[in-house]
PDB file of N, CA and C in Angstrom:
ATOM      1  N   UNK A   1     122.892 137.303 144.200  1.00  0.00           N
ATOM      2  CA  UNK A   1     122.873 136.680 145.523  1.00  0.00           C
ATOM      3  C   UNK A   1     122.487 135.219 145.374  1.00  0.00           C
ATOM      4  N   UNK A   2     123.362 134.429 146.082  1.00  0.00           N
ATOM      5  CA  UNK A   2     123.076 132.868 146.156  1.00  0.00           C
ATOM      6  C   UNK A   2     122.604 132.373 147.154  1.00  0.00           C
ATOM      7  N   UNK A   3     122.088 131.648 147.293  1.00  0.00           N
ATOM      8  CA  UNK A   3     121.600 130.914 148.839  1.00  0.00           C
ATOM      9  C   UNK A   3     121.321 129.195 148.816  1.00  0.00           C
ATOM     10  N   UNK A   4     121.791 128.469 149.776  1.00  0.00           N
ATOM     11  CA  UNK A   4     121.647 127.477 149.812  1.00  0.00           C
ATOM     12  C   UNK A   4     120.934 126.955 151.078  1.00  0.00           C
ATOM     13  N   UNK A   5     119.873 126.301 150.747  1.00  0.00           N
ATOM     14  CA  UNK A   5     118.923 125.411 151.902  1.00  0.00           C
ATOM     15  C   UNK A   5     118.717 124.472 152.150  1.00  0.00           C
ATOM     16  N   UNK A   6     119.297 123.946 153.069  1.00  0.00           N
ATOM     17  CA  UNK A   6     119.010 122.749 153.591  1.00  0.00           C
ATOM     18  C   UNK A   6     117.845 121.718 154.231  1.00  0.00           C
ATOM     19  N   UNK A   7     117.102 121.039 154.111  1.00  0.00           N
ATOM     20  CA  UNK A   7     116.640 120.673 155.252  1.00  0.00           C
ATOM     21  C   UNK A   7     116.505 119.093 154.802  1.00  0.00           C
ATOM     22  N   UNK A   8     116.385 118.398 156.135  1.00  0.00           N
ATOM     23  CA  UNK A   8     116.118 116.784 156.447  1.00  0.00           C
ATOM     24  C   UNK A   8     116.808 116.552 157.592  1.00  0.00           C
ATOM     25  N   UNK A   9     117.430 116.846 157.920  1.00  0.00           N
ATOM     26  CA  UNK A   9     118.121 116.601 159.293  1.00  0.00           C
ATOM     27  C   UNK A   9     117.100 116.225 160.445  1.00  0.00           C
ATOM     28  N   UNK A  10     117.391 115.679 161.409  1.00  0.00           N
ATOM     29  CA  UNK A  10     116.778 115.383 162.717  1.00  0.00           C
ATOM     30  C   UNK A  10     117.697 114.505 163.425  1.00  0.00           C
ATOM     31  N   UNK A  11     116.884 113.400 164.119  1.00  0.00           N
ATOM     32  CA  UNK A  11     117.243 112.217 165.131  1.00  0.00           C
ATOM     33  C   UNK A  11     116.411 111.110 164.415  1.00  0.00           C
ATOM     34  N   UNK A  12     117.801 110.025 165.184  1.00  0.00           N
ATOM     35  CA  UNK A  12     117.352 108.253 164.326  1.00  0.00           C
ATOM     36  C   UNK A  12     118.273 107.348 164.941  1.00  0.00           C
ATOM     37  N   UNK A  13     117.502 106.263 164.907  1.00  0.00           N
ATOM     38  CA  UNK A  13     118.398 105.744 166.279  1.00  0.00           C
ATOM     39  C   UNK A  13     119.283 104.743 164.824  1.00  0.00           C
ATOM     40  N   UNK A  14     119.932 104.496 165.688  1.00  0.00           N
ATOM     41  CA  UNK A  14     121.314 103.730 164.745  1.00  0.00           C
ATOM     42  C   UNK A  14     120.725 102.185 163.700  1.00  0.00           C
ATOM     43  N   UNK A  15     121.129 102.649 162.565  1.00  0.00           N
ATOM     44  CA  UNK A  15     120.729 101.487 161.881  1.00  0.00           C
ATOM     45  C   UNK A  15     119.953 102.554 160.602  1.00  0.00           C
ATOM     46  N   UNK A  16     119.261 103.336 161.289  1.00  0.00           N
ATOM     47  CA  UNK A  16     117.966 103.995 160.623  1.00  0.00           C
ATOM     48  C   UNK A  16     118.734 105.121 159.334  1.00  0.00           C
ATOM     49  N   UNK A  17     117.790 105.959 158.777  1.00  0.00           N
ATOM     50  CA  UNK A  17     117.945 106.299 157.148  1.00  0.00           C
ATOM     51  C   UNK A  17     117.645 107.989 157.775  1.00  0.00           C
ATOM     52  N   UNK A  18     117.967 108.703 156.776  1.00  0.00           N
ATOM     53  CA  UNK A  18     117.597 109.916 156.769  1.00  0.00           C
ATOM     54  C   UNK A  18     118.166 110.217 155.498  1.00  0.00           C
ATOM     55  N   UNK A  19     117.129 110.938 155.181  1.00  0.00           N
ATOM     56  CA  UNK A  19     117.795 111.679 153.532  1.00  0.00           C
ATOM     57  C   UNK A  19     117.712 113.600 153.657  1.00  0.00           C
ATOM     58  N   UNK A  20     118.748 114.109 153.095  1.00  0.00           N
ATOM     59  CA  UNK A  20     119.117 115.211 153.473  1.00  0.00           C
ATOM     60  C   UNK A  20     119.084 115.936 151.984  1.00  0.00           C
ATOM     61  N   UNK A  21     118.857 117.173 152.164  1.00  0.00           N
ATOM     62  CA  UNK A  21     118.164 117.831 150.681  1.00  0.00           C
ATOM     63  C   UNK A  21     118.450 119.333 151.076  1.00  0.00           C
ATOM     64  N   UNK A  22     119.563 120.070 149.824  1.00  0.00           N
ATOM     65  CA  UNK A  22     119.757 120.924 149.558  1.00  0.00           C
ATOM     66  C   UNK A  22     119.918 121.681 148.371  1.00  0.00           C
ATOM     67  N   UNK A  23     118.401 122.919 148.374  1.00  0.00           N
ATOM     68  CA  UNK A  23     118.768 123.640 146.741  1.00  0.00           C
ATOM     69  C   UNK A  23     118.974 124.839 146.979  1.00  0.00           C
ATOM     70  N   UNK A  24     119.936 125.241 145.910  1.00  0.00           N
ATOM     71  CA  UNK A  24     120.416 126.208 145.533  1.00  0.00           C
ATOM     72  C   UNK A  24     119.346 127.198 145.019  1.00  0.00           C
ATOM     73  N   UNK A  25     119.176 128.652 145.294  1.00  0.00           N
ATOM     74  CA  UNK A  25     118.383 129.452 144.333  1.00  0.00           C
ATOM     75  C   UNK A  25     119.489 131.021 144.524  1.00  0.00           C
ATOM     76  N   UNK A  26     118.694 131.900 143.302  1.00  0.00           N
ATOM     77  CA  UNK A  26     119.708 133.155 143.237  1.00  0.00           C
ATOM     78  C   UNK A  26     120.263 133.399 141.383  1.00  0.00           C
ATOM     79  N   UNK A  27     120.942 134.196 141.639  1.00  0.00           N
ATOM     80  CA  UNK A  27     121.619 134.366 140.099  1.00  0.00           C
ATOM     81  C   UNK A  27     122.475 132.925 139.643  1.00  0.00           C
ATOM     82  N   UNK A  28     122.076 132.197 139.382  1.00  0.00           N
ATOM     83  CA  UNK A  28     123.085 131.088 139.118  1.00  0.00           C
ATOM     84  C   UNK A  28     123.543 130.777 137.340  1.00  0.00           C
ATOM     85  N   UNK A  29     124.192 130.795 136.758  1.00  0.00           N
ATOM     86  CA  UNK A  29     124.526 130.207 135.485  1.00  0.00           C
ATOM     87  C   UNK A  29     125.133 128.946 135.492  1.00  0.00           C
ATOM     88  N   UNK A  30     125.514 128.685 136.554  1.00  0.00           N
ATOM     89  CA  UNK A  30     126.440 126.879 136.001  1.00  0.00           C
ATOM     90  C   UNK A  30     126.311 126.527 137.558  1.00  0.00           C
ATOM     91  N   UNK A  31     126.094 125.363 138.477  1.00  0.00           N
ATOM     92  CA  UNK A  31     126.380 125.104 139.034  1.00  0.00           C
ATOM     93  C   UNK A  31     127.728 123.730 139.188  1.00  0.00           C
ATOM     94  N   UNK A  32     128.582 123.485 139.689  1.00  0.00           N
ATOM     95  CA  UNK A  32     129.641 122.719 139.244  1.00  0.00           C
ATOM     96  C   UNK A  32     129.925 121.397 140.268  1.00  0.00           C
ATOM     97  N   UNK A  33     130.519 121.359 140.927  1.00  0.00           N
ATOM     98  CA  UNK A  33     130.861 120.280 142.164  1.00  0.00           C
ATOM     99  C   UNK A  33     129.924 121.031 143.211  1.00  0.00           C
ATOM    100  N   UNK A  34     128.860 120.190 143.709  1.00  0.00           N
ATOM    101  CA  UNK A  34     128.024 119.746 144.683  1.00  0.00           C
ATOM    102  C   UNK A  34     128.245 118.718 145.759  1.00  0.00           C
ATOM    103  N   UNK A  35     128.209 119.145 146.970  1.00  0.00           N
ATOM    104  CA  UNK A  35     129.201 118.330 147.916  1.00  0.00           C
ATOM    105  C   UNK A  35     128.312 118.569 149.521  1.00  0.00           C
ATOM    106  N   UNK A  36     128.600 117.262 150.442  1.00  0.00           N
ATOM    107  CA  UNK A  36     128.038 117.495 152.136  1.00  0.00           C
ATOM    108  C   UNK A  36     129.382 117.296 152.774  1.00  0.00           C
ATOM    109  N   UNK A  37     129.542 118.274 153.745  1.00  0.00           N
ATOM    110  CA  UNK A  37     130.193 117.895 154.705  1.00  0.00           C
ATOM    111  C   UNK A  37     129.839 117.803 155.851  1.00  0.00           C
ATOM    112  N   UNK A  38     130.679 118.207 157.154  1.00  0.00           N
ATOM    113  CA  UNK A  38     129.601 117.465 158.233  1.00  0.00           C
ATOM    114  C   UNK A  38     131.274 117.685 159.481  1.00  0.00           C
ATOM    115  N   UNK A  39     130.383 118.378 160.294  1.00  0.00           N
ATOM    116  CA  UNK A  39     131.199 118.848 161.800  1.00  0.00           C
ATOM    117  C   UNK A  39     130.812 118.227 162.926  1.00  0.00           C
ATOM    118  N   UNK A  40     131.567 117.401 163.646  1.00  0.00           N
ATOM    119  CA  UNK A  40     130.985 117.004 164.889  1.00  0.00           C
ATOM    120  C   UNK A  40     131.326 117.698 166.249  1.00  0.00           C
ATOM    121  N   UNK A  41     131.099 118.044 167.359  1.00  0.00           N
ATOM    122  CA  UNK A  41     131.588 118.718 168.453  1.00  0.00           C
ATOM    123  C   UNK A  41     132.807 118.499 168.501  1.00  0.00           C
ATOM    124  N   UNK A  42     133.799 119.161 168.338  1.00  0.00           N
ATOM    125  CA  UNK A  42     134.885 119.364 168.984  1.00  0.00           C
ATOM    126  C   UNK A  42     136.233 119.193 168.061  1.00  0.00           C
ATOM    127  N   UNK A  43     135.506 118.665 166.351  1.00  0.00           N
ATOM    128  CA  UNK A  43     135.860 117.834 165.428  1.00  0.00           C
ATOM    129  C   UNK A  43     136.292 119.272 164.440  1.00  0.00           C
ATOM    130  N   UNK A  44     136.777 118.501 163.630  1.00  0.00           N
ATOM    131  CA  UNK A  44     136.828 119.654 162.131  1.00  0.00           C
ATOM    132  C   UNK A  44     135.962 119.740 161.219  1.00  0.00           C
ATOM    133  N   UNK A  45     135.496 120.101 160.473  1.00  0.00           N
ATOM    134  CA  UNK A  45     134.747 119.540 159.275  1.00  0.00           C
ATOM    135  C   UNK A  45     135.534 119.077 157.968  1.00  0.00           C
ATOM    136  N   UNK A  46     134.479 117.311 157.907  1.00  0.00           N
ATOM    137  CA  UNK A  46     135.041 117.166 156.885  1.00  0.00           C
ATOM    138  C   UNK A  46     134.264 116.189 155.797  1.00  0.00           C
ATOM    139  N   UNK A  47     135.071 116.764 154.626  1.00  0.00           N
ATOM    140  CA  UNK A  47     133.858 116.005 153.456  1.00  0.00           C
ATOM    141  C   UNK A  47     133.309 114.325 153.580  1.00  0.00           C
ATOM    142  N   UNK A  48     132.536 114.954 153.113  1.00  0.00           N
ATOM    143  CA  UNK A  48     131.679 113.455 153.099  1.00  0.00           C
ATOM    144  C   UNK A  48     131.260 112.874 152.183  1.00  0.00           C
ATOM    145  N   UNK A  49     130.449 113.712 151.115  1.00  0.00           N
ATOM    146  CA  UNK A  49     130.673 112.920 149.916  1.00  0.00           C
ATOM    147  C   UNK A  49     130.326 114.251 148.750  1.00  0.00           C
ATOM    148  N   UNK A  50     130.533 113.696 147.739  1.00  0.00           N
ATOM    149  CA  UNK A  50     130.498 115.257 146.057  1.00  0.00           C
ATOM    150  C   UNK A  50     130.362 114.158 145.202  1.00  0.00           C
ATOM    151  N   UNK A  51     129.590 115.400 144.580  1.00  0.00           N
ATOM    152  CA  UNK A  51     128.988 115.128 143.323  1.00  0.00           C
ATOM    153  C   UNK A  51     129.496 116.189 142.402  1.00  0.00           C
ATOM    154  N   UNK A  52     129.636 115.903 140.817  1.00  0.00           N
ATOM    155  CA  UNK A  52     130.401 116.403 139.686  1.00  0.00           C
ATOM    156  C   UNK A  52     129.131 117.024 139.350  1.00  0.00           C
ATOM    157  N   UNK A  53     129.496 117.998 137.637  1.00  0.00           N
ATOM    158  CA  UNK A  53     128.121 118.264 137.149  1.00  0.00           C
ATOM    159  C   UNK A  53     127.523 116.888 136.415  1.00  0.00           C
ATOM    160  N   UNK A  54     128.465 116.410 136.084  1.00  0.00           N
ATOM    161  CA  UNK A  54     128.397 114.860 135.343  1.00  0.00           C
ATOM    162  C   UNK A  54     127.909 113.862 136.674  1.00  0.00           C
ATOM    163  N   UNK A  55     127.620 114.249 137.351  1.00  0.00           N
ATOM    164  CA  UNK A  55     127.572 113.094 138.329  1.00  0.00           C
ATOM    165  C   UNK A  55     128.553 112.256 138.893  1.00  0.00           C
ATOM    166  N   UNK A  56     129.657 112.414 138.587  1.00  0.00           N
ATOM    167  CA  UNK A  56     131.041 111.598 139.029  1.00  0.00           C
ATOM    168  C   UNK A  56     131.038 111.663 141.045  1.00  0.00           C
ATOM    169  N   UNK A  57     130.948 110.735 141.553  1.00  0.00           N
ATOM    170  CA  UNK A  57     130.600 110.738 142.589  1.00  0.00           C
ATOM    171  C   UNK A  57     132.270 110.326 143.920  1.00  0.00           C
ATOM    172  N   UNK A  58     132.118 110.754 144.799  1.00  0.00           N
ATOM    173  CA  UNK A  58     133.438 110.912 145.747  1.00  0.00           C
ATOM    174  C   UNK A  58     132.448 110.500 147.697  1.00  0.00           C
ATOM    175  N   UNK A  59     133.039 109.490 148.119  1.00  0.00           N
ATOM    176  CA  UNK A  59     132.928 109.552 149.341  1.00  0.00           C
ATOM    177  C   UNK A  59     134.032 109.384 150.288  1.00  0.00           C
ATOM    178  N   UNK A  60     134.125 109.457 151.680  1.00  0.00           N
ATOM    179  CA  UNK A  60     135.073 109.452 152.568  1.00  0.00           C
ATOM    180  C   UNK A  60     134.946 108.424 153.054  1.00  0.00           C
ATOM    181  N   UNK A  61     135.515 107.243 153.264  1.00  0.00           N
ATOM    182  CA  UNK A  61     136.072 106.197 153.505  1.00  0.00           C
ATOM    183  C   UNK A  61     134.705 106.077 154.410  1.00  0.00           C
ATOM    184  N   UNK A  62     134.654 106.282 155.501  1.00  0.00           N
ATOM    185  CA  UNK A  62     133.453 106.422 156.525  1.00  0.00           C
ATOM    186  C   UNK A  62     132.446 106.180 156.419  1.00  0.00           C
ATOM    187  N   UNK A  63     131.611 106.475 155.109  1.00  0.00           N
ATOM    188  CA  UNK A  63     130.609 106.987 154.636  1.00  0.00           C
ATOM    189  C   UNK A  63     129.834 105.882 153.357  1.00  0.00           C
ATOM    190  N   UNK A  64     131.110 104.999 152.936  1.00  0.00           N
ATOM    191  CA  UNK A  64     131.272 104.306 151.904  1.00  0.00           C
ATOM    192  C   UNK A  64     130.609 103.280 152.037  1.00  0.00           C
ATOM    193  N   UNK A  65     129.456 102.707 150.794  1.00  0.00           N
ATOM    194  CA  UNK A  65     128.357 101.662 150.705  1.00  0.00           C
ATOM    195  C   UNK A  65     127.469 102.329 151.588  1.00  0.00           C
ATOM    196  N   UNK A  66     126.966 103.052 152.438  1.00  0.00           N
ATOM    197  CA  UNK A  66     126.052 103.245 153.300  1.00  0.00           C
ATOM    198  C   UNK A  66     125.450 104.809 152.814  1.00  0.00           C
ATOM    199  N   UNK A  67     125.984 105.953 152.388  1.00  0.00           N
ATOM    200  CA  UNK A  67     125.356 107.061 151.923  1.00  0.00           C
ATOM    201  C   UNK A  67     125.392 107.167 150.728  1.00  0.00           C
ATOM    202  N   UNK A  68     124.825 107.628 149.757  1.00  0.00           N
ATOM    203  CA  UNK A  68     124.521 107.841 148.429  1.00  0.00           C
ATOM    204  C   UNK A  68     124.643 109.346 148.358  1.00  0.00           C
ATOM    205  N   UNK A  69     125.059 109.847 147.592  1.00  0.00           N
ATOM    206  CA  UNK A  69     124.596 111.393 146.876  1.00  0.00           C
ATOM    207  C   UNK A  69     123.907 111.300 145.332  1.00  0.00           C
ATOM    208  N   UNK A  70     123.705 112.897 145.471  1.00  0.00           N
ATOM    209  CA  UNK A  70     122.629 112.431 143.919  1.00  0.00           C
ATOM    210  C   UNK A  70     122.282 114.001 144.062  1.00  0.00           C
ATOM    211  N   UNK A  71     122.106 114.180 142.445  1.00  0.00           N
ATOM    212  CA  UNK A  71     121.655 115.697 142.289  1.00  0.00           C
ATOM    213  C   UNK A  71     120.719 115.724 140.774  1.00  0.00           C
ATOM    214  N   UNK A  72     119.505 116.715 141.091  1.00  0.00           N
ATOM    215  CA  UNK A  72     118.687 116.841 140.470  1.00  0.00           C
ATOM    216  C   UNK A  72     119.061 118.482 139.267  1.00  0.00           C
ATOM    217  N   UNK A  73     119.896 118.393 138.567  1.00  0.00           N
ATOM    218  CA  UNK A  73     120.101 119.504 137.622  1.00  0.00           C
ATOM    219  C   UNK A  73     119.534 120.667 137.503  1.00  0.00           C
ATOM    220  N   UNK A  74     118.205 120.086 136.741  1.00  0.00           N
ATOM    221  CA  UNK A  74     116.973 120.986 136.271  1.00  0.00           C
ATOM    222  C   UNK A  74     116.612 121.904 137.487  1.00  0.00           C
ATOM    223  N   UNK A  75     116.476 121.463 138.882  1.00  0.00           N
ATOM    224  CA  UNK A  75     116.311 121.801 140.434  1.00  0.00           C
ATOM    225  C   UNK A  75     117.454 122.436 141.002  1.00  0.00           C
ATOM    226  N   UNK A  76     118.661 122.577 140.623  1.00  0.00           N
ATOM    227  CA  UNK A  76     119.807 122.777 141.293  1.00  0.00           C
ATOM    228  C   UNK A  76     119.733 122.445 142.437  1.00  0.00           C
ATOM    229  N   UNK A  77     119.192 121.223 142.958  1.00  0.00           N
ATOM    230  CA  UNK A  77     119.564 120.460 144.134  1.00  0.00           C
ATOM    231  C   UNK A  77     120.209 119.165 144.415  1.00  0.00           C
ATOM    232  N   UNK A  78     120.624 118.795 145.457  1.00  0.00           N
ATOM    233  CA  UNK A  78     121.794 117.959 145.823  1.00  0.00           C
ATOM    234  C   UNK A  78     120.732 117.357 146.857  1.00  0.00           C
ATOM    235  N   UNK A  79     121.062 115.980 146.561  1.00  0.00           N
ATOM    236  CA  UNK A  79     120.731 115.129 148.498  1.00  0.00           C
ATOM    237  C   UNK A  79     121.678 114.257 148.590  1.00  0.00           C
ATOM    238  N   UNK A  80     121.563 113.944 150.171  1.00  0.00           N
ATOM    239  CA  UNK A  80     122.396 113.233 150.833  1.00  0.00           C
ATOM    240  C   UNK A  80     121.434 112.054 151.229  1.00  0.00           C
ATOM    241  N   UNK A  81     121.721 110.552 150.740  1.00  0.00           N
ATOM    242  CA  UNK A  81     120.924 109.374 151.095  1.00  0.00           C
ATOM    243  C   UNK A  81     121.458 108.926 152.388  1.00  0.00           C
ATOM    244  N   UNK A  82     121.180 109.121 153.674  1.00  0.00           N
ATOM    245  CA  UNK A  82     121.971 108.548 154.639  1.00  0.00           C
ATOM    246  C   UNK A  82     121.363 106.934 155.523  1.00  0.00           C
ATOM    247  N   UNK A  83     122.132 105.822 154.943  1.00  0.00           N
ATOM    248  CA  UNK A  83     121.484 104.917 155.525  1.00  0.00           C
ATOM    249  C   UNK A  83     122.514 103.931 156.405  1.00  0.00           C
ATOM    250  N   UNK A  84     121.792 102.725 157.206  1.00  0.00           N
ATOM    251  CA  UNK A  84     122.733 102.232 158.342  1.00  0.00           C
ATOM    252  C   UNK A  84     123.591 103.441 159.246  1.00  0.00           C
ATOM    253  N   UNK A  85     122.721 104.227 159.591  1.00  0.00           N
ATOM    254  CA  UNK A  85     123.455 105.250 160.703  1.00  0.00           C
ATOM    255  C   UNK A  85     124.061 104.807 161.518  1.00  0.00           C
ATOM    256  N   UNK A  86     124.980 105.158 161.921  1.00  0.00           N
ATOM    257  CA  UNK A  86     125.933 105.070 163.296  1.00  0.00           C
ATOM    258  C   UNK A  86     126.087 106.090 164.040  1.00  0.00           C
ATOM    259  N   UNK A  87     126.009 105.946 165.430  1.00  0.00           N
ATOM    260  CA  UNK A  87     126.067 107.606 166.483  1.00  0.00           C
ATOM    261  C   UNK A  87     127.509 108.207 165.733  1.00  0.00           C
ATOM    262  N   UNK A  88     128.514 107.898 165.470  1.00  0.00           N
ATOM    263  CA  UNK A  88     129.335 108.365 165.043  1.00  0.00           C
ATOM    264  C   UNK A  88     129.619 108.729 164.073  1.00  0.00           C
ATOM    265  N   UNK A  89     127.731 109.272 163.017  1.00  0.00           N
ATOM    266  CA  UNK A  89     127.522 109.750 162.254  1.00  0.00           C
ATOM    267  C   UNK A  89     127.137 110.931 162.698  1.00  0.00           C
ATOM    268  N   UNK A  90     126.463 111.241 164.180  1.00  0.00           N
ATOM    269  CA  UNK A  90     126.264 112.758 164.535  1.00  0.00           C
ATOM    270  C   UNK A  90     126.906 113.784 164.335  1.00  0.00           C
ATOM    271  N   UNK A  91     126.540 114.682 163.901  1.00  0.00           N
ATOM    272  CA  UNK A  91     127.223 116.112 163.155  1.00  0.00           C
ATOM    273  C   UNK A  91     126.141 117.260 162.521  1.00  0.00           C
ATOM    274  N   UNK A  92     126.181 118.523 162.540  1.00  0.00           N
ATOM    275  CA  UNK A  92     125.827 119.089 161.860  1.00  0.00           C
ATOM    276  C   UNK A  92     126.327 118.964 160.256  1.00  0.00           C
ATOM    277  N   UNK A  93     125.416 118.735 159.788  1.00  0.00           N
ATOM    278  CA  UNK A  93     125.917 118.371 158.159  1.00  0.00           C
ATOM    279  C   UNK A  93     125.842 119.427 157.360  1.00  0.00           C
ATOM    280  N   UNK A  94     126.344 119.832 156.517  1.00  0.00           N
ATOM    281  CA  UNK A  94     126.434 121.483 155.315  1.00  0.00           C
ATOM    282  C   UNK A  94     126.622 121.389 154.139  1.00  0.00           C
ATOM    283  N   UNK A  95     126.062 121.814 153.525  1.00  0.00           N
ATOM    284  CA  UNK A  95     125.745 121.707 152.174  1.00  0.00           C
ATOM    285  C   UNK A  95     126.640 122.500 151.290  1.00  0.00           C
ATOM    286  N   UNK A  96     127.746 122.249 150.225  1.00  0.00           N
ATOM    287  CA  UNK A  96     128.851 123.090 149.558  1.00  0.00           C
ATOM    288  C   UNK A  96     128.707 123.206 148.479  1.00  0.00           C
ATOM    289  N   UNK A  97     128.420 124.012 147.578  1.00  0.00           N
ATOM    290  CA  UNK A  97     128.573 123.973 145.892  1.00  0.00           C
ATOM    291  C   UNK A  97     129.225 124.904 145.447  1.00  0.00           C
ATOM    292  N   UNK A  98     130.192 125.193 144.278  1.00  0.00           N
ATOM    293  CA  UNK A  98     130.769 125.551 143.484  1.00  0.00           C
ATOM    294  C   UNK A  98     129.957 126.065 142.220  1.00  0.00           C
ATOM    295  N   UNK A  99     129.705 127.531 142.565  1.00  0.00           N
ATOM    296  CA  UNK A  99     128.602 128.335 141.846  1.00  0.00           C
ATOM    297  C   UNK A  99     129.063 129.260 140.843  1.00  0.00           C
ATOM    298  N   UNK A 100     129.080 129.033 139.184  1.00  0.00           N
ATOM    299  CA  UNK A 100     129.271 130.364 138.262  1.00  0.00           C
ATOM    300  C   UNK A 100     127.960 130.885 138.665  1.00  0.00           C
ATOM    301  N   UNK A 101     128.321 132.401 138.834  1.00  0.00           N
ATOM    302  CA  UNK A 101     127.126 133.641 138.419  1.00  0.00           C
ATOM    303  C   UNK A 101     127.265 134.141 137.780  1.00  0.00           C
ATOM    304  N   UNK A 102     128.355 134.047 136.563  1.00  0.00           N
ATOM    305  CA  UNK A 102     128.988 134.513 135.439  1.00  0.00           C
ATOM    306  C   UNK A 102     129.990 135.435 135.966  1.00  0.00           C
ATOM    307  N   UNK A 103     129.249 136.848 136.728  1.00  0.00           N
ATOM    308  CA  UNK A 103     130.160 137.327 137.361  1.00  0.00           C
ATOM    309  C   UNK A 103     131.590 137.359 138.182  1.00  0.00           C
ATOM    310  N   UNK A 104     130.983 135.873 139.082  1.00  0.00           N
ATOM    311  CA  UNK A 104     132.281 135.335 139.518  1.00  0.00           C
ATOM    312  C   UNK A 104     131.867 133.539 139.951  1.00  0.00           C
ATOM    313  N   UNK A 105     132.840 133.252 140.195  1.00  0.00           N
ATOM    314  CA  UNK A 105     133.115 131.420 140.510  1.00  0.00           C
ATOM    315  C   UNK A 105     132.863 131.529 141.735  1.00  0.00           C
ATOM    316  N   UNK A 106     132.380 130.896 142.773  1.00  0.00           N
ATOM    317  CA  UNK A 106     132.343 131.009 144.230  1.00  0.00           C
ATOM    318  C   UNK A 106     132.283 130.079 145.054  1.00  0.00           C
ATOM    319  N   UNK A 107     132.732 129.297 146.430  1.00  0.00           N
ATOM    320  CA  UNK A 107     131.887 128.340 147.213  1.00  0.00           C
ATOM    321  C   UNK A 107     130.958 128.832 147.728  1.00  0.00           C
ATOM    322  N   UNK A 108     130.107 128.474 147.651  1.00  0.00           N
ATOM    323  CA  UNK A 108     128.951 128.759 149.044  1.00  0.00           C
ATOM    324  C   UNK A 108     128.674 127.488 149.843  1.00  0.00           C
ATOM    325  N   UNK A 109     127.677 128.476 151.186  1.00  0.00           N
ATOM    326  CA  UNK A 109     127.625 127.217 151.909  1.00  0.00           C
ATOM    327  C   UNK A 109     125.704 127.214 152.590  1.00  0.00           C
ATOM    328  N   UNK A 110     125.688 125.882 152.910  1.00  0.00           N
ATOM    329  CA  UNK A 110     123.889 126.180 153.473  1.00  0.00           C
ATOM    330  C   UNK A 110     124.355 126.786 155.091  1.00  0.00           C
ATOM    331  N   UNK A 111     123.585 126.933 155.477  1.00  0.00           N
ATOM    332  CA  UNK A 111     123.497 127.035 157.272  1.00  0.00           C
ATOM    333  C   UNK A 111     123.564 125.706 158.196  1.00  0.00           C
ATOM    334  N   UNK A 112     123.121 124.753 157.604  1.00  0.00           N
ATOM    335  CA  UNK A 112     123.835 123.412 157.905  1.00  0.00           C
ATOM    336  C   UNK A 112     122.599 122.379 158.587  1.00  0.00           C
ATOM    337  N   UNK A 113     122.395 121.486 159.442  1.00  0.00           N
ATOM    338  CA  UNK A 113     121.524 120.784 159.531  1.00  0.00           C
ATOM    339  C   UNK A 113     121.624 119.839 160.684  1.00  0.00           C
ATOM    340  N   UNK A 114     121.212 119.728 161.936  1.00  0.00           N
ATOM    341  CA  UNK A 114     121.653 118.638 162.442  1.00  0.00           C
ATOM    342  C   UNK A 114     120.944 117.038 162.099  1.00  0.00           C
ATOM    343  N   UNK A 115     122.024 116.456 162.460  1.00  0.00           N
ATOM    344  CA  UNK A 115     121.775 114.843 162.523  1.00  0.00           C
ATOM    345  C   UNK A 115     122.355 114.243 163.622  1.00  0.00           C
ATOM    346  N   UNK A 116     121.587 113.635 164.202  1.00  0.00           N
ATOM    347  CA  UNK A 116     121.850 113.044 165.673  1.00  0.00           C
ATOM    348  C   UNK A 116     121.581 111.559 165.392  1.00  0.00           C
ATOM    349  N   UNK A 117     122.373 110.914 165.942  1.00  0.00           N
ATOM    350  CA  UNK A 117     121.789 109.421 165.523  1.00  0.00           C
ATOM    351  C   UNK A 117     122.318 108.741 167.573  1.00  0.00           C
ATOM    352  N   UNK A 118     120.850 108.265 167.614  1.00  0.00           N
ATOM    353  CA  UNK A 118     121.086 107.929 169.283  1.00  0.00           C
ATOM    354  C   UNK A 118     120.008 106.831 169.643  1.00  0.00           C
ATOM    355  N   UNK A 119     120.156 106.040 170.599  1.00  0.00           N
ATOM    356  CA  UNK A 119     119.153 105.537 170.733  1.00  0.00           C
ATOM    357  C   UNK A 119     118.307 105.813 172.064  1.00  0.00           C
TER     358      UNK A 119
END
């Protein structure tokens, strides 16, 4: 059994930072591509930024110069650096990784997190 947890999420008025933090625990042998995405009302979900096991890093146009990702190995955790917010950063944000359990390859997902950015 895998599980992924999220937390950092809240409210911040525009301009402002929030850093977002999700680890993995459970049977794990390899964890692989580590990734946030992020749903807004009425919206689809969609990626935001991944991380490799190498660290090779991916953001969405949107997101670019202003959020950072980054993952701690040894921890099997992932964060999301979120800075210069914009309201049109509000979304529940979710946490994705690409998990060997030897048994099998899998996505999983966290339960997700809100972020509100308002003034």
């Amino acid at each position: 059994q895998v599980q992924l947890v999220e937390s950092g999420g809240g409210l911040v008025q525009p301009g402002g930072s929030l850093r977002l933090s999700c680890a993995a625990s459970g049977s794990i042998f390899r964890i692989n591509t580590m990734g946030w995405y992020r749903q807004a009302p009425g919206k689809e979900r969609e990626l935001v930024a991944s991380i490799t096991k190498t660290s090779t890093t991916n953001y969405a146009d949107s997101v670019e110069g202003r959020f950072t990702i980054s993952r701690d190995n040894p921890k099997n955790t992932v964060y999301l650096q979120m800075n210069s917010l914009k309201p049109e950063d509000t979304a529940v944000y979710y946490c994705n990784a690409n998990i060997d359990t030897i048994t099998r390859i899998l996505d999983y997902w966290g339960q997700g997190t809100q972020v509100t950015v308002s003034s």
